[in-house]
C-alpha atoms as a PDB file:
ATOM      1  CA  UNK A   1     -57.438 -26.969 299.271  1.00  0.00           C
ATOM      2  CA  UNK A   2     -53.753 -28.338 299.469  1.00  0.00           C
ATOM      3  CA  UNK A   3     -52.934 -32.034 300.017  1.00  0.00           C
ATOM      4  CA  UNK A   4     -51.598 -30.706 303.584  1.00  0.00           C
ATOM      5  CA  UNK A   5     -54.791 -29.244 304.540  1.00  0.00           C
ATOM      6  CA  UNK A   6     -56.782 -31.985 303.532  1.00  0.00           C
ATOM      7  CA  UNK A   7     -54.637 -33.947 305.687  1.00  0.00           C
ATOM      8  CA  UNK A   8     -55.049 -32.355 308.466  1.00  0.00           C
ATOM      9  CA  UNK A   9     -58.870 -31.947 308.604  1.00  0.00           C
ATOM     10  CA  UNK A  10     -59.158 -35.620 307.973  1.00  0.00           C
ATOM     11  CA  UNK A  11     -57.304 -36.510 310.848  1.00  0.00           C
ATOM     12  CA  UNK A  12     -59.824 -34.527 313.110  1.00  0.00           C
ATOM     13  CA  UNK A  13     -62.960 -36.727 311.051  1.00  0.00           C
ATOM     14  CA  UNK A  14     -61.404 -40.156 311.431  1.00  0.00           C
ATOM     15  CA  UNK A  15     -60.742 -39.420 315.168  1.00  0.00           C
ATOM     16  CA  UNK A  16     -64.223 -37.988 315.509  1.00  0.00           C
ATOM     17  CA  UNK A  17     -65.013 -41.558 313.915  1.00  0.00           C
ATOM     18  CA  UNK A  18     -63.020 -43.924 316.165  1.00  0.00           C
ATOM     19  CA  UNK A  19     -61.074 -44.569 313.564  1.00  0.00           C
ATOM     20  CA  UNK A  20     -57.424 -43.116 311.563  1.00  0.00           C
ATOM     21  CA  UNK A  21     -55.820 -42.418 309.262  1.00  0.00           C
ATOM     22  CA  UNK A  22     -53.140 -44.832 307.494  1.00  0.00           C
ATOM     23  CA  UNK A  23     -49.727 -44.563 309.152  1.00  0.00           C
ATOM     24  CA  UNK A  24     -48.194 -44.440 305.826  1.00  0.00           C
ATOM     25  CA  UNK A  25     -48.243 -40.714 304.898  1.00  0.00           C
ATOM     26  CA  UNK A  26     -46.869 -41.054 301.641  1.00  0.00           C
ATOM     27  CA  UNK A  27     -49.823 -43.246 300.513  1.00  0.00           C
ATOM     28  CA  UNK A  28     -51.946 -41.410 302.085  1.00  0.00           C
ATOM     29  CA  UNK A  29     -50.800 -37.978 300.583  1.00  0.00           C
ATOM     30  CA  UNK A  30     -51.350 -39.852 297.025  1.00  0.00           C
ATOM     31  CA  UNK A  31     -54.931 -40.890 297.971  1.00  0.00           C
ATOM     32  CA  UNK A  32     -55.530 -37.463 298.926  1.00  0.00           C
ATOM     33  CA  UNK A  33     -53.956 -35.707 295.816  1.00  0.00           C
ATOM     34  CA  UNK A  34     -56.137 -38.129 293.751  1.00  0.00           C
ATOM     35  CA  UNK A  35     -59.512 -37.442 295.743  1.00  0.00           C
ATOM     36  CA  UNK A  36     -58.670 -33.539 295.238  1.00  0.00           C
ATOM     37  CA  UNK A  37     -57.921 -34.062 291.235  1.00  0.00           C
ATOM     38  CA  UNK A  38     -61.223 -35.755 291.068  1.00  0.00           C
ATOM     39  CA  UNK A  39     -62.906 -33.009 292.741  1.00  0.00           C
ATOM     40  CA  UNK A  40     -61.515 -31.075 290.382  1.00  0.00           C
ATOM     41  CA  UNK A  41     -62.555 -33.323 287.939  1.00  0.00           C
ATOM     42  CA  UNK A  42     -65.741 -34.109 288.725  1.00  0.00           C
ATOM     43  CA  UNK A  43     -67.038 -31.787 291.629  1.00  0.00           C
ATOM     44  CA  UNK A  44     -66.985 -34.351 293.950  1.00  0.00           C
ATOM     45  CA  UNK A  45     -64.257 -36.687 295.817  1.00  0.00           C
ATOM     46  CA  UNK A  46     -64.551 -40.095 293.992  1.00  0.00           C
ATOM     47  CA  UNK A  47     -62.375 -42.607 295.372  1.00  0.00           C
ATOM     48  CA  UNK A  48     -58.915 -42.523 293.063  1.00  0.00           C
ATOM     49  CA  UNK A  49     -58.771 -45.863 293.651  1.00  0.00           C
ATOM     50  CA  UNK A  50     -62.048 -47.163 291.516  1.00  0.00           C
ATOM     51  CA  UNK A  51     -63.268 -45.730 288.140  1.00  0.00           C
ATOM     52  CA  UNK A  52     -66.154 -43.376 288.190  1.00  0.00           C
ATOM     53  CA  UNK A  53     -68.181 -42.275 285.721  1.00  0.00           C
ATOM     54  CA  UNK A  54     -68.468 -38.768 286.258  1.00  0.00           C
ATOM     55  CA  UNK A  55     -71.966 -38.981 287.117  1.00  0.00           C
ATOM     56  CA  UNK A  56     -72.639 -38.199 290.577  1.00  0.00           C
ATOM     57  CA  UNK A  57     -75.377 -39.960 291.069  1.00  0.00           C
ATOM     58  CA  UNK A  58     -73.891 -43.030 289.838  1.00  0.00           C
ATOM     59  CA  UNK A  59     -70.824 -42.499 291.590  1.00  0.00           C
ATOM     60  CA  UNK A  60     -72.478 -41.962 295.117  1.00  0.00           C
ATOM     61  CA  UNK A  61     -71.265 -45.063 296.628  1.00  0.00           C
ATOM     62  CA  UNK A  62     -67.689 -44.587 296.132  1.00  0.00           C
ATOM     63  CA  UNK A  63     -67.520 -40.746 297.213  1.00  0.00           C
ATOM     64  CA  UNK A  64     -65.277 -40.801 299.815  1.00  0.00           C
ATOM     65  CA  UNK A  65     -65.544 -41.541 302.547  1.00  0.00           C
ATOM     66  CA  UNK A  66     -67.561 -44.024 300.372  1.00  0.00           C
ATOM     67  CA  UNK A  67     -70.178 -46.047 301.596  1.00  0.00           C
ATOM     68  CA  UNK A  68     -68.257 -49.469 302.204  1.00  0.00           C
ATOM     69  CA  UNK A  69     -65.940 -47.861 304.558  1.00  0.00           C
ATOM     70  CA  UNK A  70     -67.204 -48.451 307.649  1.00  0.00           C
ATOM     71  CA  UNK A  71     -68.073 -52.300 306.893  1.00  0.00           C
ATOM     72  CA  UNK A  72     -64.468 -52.745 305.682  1.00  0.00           C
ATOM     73  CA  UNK A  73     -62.743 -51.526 308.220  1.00  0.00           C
ATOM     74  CA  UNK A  74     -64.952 -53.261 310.967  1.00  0.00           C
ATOM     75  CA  UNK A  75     -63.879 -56.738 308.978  1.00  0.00           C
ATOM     76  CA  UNK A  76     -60.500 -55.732 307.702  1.00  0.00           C
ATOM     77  CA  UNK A  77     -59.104 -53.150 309.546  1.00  0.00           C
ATOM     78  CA  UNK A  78     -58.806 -50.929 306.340  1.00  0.00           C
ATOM     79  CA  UNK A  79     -60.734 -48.857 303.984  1.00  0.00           C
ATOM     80  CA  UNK A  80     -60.467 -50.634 300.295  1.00  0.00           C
ATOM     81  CA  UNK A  81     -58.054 -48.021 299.531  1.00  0.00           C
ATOM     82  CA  UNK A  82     -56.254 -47.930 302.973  1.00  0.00           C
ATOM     83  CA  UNK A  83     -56.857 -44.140 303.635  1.00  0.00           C
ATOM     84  CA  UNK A  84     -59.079 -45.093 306.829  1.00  0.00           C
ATOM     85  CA  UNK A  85     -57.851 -47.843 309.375  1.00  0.00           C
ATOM     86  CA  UNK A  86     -58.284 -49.184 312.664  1.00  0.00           C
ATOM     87  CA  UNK A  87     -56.094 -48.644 315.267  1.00  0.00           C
ATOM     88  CA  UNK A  88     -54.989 -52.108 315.560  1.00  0.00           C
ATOM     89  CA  UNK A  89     -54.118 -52.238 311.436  1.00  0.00           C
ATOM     90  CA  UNK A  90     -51.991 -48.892 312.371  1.00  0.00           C
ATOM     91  CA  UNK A  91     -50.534 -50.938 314.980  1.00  0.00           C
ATOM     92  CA  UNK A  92     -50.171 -54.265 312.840  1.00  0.00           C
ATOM     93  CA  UNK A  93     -51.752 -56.016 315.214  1.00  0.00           C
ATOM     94  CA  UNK A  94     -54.523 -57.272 312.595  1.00  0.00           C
ATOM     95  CA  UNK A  95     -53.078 -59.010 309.472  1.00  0.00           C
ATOM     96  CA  UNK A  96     -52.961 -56.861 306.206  1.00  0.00           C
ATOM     97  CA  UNK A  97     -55.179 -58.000 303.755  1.00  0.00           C
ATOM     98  CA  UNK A  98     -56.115 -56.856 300.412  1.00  0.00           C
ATOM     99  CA  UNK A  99     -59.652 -55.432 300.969  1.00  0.00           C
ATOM    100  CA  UNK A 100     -62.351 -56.804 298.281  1.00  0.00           C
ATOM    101  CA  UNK A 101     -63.785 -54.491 295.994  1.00  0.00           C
ATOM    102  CA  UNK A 102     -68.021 -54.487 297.318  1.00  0.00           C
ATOM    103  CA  UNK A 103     -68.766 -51.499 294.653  1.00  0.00           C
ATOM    104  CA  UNK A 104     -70.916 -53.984 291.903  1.00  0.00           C
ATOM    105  CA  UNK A 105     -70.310 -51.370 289.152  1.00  0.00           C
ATOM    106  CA  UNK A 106     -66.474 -51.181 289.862  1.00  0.00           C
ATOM    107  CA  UNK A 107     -66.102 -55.028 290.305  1.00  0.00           C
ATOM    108  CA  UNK A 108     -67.783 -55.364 287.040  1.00  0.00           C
ATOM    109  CA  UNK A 109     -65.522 -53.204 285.592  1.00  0.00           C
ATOM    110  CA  UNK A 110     -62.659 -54.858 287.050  1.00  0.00           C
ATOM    111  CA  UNK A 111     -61.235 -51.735 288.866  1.00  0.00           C
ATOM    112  CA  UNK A 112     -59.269 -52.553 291.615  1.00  0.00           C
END
């Protein structure tokens, strides 16, 4: 799948989801190119932005969409990674905060 495509059925799961993707196409083209060469990678779409170990099952939390997404965005607007966001962060009418890392293994690691 091409960085394009990807694109464009991701916009049809974050509306399905109340939800959107990042305004900022460049960044989010560069998430997307990184969740594809970790597919690649690993068979499955880690989040680029956090180390993973290459173990699925290990990993399961941070597959995007990972598992803190939804919590994030409900008390920051954004996705740790800022692929997903809330209409009101597209809009800037939320303040744009660095999202905390909640992935244990990755804060222990000191990804960011």
């Amino acid at each position: 799948m091409t960085p394009e495509r990807f694109y464009e059925v991701l916009v049809k799961y974050a509306e399905s989801q109340g939800i959107q993707l990042n305004k900022d196409k460049e960044h989010v083209m560069g998430i997307l190119e990184g969740l594809l060469k970790n597919e690649s990678r690993y068979s499955y779409r880690s989040c680029p932005c956090r180390l993973a170990t290459g173990i699925k099952e290990k990993d399961a939390d941070i597959i995007c969409p990972c598992i803190y997404k939804d919590p994030d965005i409900k008390e920051y607007g954004s996705c740790y990674c800022g692929l997903y966001v809330s209409k009101e962060w597209n809009e800037e009418k939320i303040r744009h905060i660095r999202v905390p890392e909640r992935s244990q293994y990755n804060s222990y690691k000191g990804a960011a």
